[in-house]
Protein backbone atom coordinates (compact mmCIF):
# COMPACT_ATOMS: atom_id res chain seq x y z
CA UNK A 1 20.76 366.29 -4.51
CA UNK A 2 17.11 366.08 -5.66
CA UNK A 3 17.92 362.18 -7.31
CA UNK A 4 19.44 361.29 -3.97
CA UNK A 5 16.50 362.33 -2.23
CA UNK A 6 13.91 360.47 -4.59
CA UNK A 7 15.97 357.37 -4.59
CA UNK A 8 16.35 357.58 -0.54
CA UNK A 9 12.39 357.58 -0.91
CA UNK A 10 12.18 355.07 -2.98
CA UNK A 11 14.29 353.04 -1.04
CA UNK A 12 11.98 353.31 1.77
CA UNK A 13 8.77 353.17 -0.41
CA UNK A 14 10.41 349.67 -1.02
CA UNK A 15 11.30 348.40 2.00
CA UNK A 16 8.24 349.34 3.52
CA UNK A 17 5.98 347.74 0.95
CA UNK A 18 8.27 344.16 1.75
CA UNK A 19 7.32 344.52 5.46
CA UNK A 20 3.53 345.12 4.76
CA UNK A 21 3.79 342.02 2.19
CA UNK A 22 5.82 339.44 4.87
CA UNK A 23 3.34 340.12 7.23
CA UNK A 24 0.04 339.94 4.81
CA UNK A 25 1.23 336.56 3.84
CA UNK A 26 2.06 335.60 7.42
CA UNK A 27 -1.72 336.84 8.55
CA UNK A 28 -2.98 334.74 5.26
CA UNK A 29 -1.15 331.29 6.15
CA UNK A 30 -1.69 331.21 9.66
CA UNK A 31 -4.61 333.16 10.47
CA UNK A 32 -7.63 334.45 8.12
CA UNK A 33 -7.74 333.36 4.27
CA UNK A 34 -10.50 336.31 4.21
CA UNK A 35 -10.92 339.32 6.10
CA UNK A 36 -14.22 342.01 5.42
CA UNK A 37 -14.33 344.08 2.26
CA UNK A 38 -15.21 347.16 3.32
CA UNK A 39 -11.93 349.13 4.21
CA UNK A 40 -13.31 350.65 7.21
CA UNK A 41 -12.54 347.86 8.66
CA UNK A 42 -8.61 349.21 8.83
CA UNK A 43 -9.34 352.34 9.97
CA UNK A 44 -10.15 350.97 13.74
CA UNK A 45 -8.02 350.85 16.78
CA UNK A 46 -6.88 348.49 18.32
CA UNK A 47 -9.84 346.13 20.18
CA UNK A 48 -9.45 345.51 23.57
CA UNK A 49 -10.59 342.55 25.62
CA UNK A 50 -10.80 339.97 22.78
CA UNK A 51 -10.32 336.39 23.97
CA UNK A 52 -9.03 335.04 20.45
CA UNK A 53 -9.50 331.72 22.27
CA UNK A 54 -12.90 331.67 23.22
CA UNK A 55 -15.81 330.59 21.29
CA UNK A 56 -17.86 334.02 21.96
CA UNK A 57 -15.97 335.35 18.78
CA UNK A 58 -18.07 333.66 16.51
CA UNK A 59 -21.25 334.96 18.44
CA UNK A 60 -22.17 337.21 15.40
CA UNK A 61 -20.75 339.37 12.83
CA UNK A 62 -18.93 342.01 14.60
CA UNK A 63 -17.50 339.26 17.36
CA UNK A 64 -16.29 338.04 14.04
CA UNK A 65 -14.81 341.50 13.12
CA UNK A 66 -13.47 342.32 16.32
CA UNK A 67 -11.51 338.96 16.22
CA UNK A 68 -9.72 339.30 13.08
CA UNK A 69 -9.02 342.84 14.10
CA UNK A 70 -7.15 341.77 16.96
CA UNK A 71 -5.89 338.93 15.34
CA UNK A 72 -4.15 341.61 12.35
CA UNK A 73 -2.68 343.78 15.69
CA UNK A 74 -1.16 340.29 16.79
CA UNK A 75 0.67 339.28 13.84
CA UNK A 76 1.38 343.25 12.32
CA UNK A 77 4.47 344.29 14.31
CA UNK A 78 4.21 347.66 15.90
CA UNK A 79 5.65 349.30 13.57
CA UNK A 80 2.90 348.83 10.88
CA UNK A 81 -0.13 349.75 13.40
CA UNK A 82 -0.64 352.96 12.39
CA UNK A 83 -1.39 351.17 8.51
CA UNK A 84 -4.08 349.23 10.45
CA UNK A 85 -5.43 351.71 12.63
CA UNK A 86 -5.72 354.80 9.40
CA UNK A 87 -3.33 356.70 10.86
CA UNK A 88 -0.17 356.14 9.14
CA UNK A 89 1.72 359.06 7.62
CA UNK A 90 4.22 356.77 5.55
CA UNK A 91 2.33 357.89 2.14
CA UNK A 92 1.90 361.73 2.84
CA UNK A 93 5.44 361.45 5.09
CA UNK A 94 7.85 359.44 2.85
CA UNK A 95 6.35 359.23 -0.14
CA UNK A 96 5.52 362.55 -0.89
CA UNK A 97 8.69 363.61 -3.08
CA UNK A 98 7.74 360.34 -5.00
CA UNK A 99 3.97 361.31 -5.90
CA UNK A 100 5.01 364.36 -6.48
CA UNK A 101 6.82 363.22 -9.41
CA UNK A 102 3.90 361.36 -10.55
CA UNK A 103 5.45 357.89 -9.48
CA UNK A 104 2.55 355.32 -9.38
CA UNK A 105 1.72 355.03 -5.51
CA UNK A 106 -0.37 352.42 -4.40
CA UNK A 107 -2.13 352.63 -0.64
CA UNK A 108 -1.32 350.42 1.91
CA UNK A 109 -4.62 348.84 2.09
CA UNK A 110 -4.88 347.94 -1.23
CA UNK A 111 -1.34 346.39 -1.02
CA UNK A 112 -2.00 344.26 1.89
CA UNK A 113 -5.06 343.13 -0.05
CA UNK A 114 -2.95 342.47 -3.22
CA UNK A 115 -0.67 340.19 -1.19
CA UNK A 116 -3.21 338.52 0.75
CA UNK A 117 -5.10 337.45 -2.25
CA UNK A 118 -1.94 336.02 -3.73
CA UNK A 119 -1.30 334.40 -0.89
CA UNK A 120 -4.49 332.77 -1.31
CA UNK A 121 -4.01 331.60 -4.48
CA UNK A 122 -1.07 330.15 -4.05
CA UNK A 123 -2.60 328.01 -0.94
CA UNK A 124 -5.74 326.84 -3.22
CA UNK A 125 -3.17 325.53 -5.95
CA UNK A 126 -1.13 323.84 -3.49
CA UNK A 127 -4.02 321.74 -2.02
CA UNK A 128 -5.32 321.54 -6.13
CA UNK A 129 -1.76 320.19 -7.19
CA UNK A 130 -2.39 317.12 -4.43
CA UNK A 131 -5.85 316.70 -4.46
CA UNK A 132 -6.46 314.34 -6.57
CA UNK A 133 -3.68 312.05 -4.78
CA UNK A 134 -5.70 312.82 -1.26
CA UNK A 135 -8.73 311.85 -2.50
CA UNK A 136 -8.21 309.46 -4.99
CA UNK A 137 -10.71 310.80 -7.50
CA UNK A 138 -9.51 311.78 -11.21
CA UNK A 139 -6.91 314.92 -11.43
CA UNK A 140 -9.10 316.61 -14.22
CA UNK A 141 -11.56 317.00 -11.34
CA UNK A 142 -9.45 319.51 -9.55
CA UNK A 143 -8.73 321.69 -12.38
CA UNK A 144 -10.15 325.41 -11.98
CA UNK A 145 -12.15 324.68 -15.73
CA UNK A 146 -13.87 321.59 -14.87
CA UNK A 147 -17.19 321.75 -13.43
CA UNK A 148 -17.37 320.03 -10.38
CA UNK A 149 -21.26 320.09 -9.71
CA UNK A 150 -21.82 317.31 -12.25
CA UNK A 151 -19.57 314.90 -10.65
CA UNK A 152 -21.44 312.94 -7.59
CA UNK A 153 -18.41 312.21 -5.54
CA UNK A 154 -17.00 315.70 -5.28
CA UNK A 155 -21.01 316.83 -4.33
CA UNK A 156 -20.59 314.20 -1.82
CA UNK A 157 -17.56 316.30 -0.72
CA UNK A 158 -19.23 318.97 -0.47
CA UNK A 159 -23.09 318.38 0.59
CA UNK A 160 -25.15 315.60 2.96
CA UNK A 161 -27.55 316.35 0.16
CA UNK A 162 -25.99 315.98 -3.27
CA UNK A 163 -29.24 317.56 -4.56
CA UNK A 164 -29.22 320.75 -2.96
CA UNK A 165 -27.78 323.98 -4.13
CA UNK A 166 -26.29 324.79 -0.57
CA UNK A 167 -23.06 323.56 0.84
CA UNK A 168 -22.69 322.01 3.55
CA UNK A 169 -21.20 324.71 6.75
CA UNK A 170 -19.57 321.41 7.92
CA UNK A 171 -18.35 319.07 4.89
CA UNK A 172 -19.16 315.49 5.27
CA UNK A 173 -15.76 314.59 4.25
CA UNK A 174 -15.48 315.73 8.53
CA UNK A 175 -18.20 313.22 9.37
CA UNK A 176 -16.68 310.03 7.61
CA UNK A 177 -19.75 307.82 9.24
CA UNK A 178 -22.25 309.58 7.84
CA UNK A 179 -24.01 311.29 10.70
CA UNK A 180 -23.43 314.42 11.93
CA UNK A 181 -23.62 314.03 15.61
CA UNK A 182 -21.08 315.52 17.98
CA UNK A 183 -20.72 312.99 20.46
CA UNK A 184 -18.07 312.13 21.88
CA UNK A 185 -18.16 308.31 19.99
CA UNK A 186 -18.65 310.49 16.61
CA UNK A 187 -15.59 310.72 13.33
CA UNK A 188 -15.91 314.01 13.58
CA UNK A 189 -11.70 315.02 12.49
CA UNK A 190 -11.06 311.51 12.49
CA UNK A 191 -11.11 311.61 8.99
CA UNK A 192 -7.39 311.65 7.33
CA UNK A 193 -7.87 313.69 3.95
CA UNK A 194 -8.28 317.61 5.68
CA UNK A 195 -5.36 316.87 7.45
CA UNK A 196 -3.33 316.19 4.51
CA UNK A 197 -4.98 318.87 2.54
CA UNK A 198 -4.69 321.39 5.24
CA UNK A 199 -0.82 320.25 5.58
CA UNK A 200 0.07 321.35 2.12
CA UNK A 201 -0.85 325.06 3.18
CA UNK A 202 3.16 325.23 4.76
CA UNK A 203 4.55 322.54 3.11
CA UNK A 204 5.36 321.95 -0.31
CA UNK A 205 3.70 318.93 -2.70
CA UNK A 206 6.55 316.70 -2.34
CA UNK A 207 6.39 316.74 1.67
CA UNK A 208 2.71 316.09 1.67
CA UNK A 209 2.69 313.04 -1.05
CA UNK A 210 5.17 311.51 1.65
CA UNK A 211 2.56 312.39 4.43
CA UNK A 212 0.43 310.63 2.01
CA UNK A 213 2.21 307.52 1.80
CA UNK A 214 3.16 307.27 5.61
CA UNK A 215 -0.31 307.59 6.33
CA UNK A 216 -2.03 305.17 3.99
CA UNK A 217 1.23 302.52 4.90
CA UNK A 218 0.44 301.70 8.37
């Protein structure tokens, strides 16, 4: 009777931990690459009259907060806000029998960072697998050993001033011309390489070297 019970709680430890890890991944691809450290920030209810839509979110640091807060309540089904808010039970509730049995129990929290970080990676290496083909520099370039700041053209990537330590908030690779002006007559997004790196976030390398092709053919 007691095995039934443990693997009945297991069983749920299990399915539990797959929901928490769909939607960490699903938050990851389509909404914030990063959220804040601290894990206060999961222990907050939901935030209420949040226009995800407006520029105001930006406004400072805890617009910022509040926005990805909501934004975690939008893609989190119900049935995982209490995880969000602090208030879930499913640890002391379900998991009990498991712990007490000293079964290795990770916390929510630090699973849904475990995934999202994975998630993460696995975005970075897709754009790293094609980015060489994007931006027809050198694929040695793009390997996570080589040291980039010695190479002029990826600095140009990176910085209006190859010479500074600081990079760029918006990358010139957005401003093909040269000039960072917003006007309406400006290349701001006109530019076709963070398109085709951002596409390889859903898509696999195969789908984007066609996008590649298609673009560069007409």
């Amino acid at each position: 009777m007691g095995r039934q019970k443990a693997k009945k709680a297991e069983t749920s430890i299990n399915k539990h931990d797959d929901d928490v890890k769909l939607h960490a991944k699903k938050f990851t691809l389509l909404y914030e690459l990063f959220i804040p450290s601290d894990d206060s920030f999961f222990r907050q209810p939901k935030p209420v009259a949040v226009d995800l839509w407006s520029p105001g979110r930006y406004h400072d640091e805890a617009s910022q907060t509040r926005a990805i807060l909501a934004e975690l309540y939008l893609v989190f089904p119900e049935r995982l806000h209490a995880f969000i808010s602090g208030h879930s039970k499913f640890n002391t509730d379900v998991c009990h029998k498991l712990i007490m049995m000293s079964h290795s129990l990770t916390n929510e929290i630090f699973k849904f960072r475990l995934y999202s970080k994975a998630m993460r990676s696995q975005l970075i290496e897709r754009a790293r697998s094609v980015a060489a083909q994007v931006f027809k520099l050198p694929a040695e370039y793009f390997k996570s050993t080589f040291d980039r700041t010695t190479v002029p053209e990826l600095q140009g990537l990176l910085k209006f001033d190859i010479n500074s330590r600081v990079v760029s908030k918006f990358v010139p690779v957005l401003y093909p011309s040269g000039s960072r002006s917003v006007r309406k007559d400006s290349l701001l997004f006109q530019a076709s390489e963070p398109a085709l790196v951002c596409k390889c976030a859903p898509h696999y390398r195969r789908q984007l070297l066609i996008s590649i092709w298609l673009w560069y053919s007409f």
